[in-house]
Structures are given as C-alpha cells and as structure tokens.
C-alpha atoms as a PDB file:
ATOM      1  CA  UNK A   1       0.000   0.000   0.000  1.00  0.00           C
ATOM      2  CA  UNK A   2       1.289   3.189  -1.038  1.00  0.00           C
ATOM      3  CA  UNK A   3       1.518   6.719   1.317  1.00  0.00           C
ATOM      4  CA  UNK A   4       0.965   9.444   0.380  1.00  0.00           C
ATOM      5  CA  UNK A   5       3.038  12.607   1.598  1.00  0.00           C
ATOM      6  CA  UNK A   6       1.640  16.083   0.762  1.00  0.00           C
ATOM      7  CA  UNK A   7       4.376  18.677   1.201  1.00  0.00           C
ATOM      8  CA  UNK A   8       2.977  22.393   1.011  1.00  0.00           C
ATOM      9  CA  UNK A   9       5.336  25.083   1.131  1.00  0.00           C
ATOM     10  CA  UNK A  10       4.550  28.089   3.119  1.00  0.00           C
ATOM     11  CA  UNK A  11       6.288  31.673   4.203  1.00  0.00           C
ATOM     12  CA  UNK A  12       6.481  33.726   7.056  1.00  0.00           C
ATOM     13  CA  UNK A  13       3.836  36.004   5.475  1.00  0.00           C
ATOM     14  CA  UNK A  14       1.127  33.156   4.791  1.00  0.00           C
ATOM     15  CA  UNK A  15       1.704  31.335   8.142  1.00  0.00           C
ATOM     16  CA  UNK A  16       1.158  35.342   9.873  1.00  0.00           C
ATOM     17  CA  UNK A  17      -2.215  35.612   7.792  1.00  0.00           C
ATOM     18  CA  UNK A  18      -3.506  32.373   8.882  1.00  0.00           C
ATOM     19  CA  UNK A  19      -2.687  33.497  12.757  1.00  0.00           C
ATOM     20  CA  UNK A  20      -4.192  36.850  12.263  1.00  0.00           C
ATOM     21  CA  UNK A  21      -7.459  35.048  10.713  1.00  0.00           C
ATOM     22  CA  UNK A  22      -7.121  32.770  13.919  1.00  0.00           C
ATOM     23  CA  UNK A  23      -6.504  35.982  16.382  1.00  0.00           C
ATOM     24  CA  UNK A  24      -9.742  37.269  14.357  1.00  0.00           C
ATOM     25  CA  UNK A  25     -12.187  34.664  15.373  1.00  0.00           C
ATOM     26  CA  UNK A  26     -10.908  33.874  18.946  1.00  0.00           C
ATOM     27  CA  UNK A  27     -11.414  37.573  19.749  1.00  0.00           C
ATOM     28  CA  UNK A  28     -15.073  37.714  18.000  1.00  0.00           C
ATOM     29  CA  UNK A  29     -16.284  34.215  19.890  1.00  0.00           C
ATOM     30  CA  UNK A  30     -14.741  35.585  23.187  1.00  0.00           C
ATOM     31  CA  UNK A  31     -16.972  39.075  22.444  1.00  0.00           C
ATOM     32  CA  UNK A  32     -19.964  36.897  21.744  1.00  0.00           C
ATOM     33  CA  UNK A  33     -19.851  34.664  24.971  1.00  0.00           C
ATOM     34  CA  UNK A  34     -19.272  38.046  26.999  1.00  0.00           C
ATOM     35  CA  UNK A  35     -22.281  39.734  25.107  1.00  0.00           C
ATOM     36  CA  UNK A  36     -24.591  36.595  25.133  1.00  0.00           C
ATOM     37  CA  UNK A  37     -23.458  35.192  28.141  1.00  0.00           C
ATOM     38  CA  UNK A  38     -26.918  36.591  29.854  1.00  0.00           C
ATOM     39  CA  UNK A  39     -29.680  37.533  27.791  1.00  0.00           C
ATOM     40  CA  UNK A  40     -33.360  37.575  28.885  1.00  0.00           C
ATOM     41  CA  UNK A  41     -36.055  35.116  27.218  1.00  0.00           C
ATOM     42  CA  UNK A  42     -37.551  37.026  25.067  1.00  0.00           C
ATOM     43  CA  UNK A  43     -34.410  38.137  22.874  1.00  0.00           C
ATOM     44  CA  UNK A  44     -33.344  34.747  23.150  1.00  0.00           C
ATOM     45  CA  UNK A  45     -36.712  33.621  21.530  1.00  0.00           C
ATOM     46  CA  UNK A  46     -36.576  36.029  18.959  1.00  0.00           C
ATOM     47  CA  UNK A  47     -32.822  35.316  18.387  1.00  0.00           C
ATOM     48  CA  UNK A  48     -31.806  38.700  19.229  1.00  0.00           C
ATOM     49  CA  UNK A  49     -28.807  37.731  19.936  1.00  0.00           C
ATOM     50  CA  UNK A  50     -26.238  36.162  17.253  1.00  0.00           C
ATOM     51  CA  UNK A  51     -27.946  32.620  18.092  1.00  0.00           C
ATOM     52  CA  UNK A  52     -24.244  30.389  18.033  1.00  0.00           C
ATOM     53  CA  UNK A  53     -24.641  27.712  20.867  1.00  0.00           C
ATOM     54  CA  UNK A  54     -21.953  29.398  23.366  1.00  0.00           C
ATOM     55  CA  UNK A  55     -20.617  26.122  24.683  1.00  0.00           C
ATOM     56  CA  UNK A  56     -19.630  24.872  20.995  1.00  0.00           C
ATOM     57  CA  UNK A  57     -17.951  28.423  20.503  1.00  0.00           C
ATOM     58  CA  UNK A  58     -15.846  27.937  23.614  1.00  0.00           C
ATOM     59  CA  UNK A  59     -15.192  24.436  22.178  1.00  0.00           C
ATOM     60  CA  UNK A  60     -14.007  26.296  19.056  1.00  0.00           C
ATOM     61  CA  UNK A  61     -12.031  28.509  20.869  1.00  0.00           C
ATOM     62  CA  UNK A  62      -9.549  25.601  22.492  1.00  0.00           C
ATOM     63  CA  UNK A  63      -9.493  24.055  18.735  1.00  0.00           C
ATOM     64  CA  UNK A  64      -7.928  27.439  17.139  1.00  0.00           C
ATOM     65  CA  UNK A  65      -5.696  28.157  20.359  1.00  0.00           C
ATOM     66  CA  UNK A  66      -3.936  24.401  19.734  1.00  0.00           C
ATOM     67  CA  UNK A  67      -3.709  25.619  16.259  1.00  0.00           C
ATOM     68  CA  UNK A  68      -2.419  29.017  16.824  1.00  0.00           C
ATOM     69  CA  UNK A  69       0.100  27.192  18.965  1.00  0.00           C
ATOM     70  CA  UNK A  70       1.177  24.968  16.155  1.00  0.00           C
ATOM     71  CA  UNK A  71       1.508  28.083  13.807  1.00  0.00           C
ATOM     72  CA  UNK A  72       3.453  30.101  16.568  1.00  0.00           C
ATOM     73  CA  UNK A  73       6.022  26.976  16.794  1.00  0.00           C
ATOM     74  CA  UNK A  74       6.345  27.073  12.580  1.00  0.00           C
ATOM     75  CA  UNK A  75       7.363  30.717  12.492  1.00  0.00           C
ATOM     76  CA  UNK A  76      10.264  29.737  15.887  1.00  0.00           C
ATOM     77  CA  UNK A  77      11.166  27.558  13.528  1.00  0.00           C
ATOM     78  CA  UNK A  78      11.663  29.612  10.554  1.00  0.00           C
ATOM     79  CA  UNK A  79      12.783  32.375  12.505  1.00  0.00           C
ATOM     80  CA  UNK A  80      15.827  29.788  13.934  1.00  0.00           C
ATOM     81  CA  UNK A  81      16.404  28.454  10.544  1.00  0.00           C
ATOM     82  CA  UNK A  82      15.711  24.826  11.142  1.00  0.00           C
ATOM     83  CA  UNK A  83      16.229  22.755   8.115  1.00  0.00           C
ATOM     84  CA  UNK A  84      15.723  19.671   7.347  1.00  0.00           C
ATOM     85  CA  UNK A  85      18.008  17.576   4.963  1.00  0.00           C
ATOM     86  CA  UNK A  86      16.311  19.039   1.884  1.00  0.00           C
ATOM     87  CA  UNK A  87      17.097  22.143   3.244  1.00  0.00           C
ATOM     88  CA  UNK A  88      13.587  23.148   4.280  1.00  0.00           C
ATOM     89  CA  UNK A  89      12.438  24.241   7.675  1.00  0.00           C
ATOM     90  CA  UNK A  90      11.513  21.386   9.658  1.00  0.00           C
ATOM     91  CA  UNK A  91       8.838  22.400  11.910  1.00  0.00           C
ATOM     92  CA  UNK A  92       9.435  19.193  14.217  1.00  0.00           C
ATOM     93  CA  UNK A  93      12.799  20.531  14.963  1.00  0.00           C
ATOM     94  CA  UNK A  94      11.077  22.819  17.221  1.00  0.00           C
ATOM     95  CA  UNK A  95       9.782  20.151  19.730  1.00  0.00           C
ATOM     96  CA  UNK A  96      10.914  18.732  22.998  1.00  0.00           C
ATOM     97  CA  UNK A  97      15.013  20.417  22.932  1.00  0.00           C
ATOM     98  CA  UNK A  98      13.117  24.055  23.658  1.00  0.00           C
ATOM     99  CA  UNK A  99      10.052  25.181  25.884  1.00  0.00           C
ATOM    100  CA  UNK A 100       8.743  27.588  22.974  1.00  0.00           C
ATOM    101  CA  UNK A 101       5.616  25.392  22.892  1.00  0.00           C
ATOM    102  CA  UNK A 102       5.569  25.421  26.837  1.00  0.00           C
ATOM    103  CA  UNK A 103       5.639  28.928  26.694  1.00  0.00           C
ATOM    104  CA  UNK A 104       2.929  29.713  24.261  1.00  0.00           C
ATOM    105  CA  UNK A 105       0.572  26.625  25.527  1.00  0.00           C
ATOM    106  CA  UNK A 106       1.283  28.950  29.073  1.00  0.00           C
ATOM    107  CA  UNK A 107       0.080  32.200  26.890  1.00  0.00           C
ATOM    108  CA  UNK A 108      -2.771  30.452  25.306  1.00  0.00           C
ATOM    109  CA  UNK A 109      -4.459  29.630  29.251  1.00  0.00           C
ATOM    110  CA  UNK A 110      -3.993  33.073  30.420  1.00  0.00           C
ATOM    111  CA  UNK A 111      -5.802  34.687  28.004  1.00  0.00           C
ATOM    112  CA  UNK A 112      -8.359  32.133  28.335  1.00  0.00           C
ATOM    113  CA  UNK A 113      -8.350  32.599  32.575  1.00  0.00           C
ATOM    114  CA  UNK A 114      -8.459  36.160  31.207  1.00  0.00           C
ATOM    115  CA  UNK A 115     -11.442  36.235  28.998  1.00  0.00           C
ATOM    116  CA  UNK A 116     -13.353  33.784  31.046  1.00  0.00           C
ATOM    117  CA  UNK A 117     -13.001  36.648  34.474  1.00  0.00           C
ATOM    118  CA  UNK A 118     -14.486  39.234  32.306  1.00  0.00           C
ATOM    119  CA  UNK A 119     -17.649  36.953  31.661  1.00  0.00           C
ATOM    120  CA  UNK A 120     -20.620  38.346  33.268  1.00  0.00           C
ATOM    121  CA  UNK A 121     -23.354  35.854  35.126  1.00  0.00           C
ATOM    122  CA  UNK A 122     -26.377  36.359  37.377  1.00  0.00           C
ATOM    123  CA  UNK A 123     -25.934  37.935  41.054  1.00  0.00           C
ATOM    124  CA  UNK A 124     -27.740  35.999  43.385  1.00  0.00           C
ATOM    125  CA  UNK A 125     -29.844  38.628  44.109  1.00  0.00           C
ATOM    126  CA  UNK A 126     -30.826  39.227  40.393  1.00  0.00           C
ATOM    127  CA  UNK A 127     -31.462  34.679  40.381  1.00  0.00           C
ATOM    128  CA  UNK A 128     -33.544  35.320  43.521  1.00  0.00           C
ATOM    129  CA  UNK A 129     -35.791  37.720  42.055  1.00  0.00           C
ATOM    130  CA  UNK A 130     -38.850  35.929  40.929  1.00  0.00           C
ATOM    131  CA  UNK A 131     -39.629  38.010  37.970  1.00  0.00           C
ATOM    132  CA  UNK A 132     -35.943  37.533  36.843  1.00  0.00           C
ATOM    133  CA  UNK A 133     -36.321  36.270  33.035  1.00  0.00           C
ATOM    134  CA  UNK A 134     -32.934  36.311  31.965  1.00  0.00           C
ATOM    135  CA  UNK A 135     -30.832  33.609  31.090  1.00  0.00           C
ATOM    136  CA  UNK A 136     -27.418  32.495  31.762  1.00  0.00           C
ATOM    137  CA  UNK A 137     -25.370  29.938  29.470  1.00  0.00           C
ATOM    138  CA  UNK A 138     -22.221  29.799  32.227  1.00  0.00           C
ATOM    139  CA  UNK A 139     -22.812  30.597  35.734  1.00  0.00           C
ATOM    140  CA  UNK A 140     -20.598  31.444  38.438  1.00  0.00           C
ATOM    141  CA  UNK A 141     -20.138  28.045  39.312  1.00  0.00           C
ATOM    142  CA  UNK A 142     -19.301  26.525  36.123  1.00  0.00           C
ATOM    143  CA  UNK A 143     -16.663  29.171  35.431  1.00  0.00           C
ATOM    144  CA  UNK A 144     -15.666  28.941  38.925  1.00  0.00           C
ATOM    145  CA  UNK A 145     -14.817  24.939  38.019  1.00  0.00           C
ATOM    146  CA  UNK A 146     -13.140  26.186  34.756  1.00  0.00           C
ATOM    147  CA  UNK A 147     -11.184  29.025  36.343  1.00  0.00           C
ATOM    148  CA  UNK A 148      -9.693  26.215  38.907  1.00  0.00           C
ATOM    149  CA  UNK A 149      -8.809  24.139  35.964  1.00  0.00           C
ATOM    150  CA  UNK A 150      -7.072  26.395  34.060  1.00  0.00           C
ATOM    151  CA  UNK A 151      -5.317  27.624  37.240  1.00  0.00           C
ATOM    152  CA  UNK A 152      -3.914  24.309  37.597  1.00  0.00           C
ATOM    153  CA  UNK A 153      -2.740  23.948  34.120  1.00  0.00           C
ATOM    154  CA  UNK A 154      -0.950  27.200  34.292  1.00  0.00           C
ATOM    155  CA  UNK A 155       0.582  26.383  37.242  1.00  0.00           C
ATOM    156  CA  UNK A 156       2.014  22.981  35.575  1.00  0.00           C
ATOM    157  CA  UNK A 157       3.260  25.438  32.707  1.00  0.00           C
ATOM    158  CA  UNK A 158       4.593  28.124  34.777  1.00  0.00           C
ATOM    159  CA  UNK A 159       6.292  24.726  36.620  1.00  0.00           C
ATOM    160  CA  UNK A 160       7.711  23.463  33.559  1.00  0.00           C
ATOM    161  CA  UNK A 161       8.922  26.962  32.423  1.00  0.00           C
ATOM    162  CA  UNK A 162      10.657  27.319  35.568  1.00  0.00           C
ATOM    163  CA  UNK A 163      11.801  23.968  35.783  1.00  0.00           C
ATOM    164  CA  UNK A 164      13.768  24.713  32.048  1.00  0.00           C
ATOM    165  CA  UNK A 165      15.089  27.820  32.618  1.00  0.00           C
ATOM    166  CA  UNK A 166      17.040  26.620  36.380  1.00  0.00           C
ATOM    167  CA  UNK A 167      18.052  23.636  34.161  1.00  0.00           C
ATOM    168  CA  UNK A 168      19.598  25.157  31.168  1.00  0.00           C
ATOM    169  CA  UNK A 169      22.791  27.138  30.724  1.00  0.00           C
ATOM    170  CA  UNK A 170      24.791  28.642  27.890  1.00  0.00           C
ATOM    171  CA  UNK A 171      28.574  28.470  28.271  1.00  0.00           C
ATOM    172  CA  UNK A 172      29.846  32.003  27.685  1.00  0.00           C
ATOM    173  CA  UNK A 173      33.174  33.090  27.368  1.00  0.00           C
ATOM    174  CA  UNK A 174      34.034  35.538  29.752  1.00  0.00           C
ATOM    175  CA  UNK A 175      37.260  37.079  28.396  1.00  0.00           C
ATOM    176  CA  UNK A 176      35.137  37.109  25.338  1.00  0.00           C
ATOM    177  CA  UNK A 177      31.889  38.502  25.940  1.00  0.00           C
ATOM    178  CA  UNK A 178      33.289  41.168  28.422  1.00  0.00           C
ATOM    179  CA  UNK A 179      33.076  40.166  32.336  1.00  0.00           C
ATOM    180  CA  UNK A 180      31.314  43.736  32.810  1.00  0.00           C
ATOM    181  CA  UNK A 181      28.427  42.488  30.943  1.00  0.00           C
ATOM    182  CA  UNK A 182      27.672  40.151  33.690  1.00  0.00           C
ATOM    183  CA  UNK A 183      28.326  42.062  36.619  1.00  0.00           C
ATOM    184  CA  UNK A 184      25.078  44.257  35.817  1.00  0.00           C
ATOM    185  CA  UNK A 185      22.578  41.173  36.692  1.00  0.00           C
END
C-alpha cells in the first residue's frame, strides 16, 4: 500500500495571515460569549442575539488556540532556521530540545483565565428575584470549576517553564563577551 506525503510550502507572510485570521475569530467568539453570556427570554426567543450555541464556541475557541500554537512553533522555527536535509524548515525541529511550545501553551491559558473573568453571570440577588427572566449559558459556578482548571494547568506550565530555565545554561566566554556584561545582573 502506497503513502501518500503532501508537502505544502509556506512563508512567514502566509503562516502570519492564517494566525491573524485565527486571532480574528478567537477575539469575536470571546466578544460573543461576553455579550450573550446573559440575555433575557424574550431576545433569546426572537434570536436577538447572534444565536451560536456558546458552549460549541468555547469548544471552538480551544481548537484554534492548539492551532495558533502549532503556527506560533512554525514561524520559531523559521525564525531559527531549522532545516531539514532538503534544506527546508523542519517544523518538528522545534519540539521537545526548547520550551517555545511550553511557553505559548502557558500564553494560550492566560488569556483564556483572562477572557473567562471578564464573563458576566447572574448575582444571586438578580437569580432570587422571581420576575428575573434572563438567562445564563455559564454561571458562576461553572466558570468557577473552569477558572480552577485552568489555574492548575498554568501552574504545571509556569512549573515546567521554571523547571527549564534553572536547568539550562549557555557556556559564555568571559574574556570574550566582556566580564562587565555580567556584573550588571
């Protein structure tokens, strides 16, 4: 049985447009869920709103942040020149020898710990009330759960970021480099 290997060339400047299409949509679907988050009844039942199921956008969210990630790594990778044997860029050059990917996984769950604070739900007072007619897709609790969840993964990130940068040196060359240079830090 034969494979089949599709190789696609791409640039800095196409790889930058797909990530600025990405950084596009993320921001919109974040705007919706903030906007749409609460919404009374009767604009939901005359789909006042923009009527996307808010869960499946969050869903959609995660999707494009693991592939903003991915494009992030391919433009490290062009940026550090890392060819293959054909002399292209091999994006899996990139992997496990650096923490780039740690770092921008890390970047990826603040903004989302970020976006998901600035989500507005129902005060107690306002779910008390028993002419309240307004809806809430996330409530406190459920981002309260997601919040903590994040908050952990960070922390592993943050661990792992930490845990690579007291592990890794560079040999310099003091005589070289200039010992005043170091004195400074």
């Amino acid at each position: 049985m034969f494979k089949i290997k599709i190789i696609m060339l791409m640039n800095s400047k196409d790889i930058i447009k797909i990530r600025k299409s990405i950084d596009f949509d993320i921001t919109k679907y974040w705007r919706i869920i903030r906007s749409e988050n609460i919404m009374s009844e009767k604009a939901r039942d005359a789909k006042m709103g923009s009527c996307y199921d808010l869960k499946m956008l969050l869903n959609e969210i995660h999707q494009l942040a693991a592939k903003r990630i991915k494009l992030k790594l391919m433009l490290q990778a062009i940026n550090l020149n890392l060819k293959d044997d054909k002399g292209h860029i091999d994006f899996n050059k990139i992997g496990s020898d650096t923490n780039y990917e740690t770092i921008f996984r890390a970047c990826e769950l603040k903004e989302e710990l970020s976006q998901l604070s600035a989500i507005h739900t129902l005060t107690p007072k306002m779910k008390s009330n028993k002419n309240n007619k307004l809806i809430e897709i996330f409530d406190a609790a459920t981002l309260g759960r997601m919040k903590h969840a994040l908050i952990i993964k960070i922390n592993k990130q943050d661990k792992m970021l930490e845990d690579f940068n007291n592990n890794t040196f560079i040999d310099m060359d003091i005589k070289k480099e200039g010992y005043s240079m170091y004195l400074a830090a």
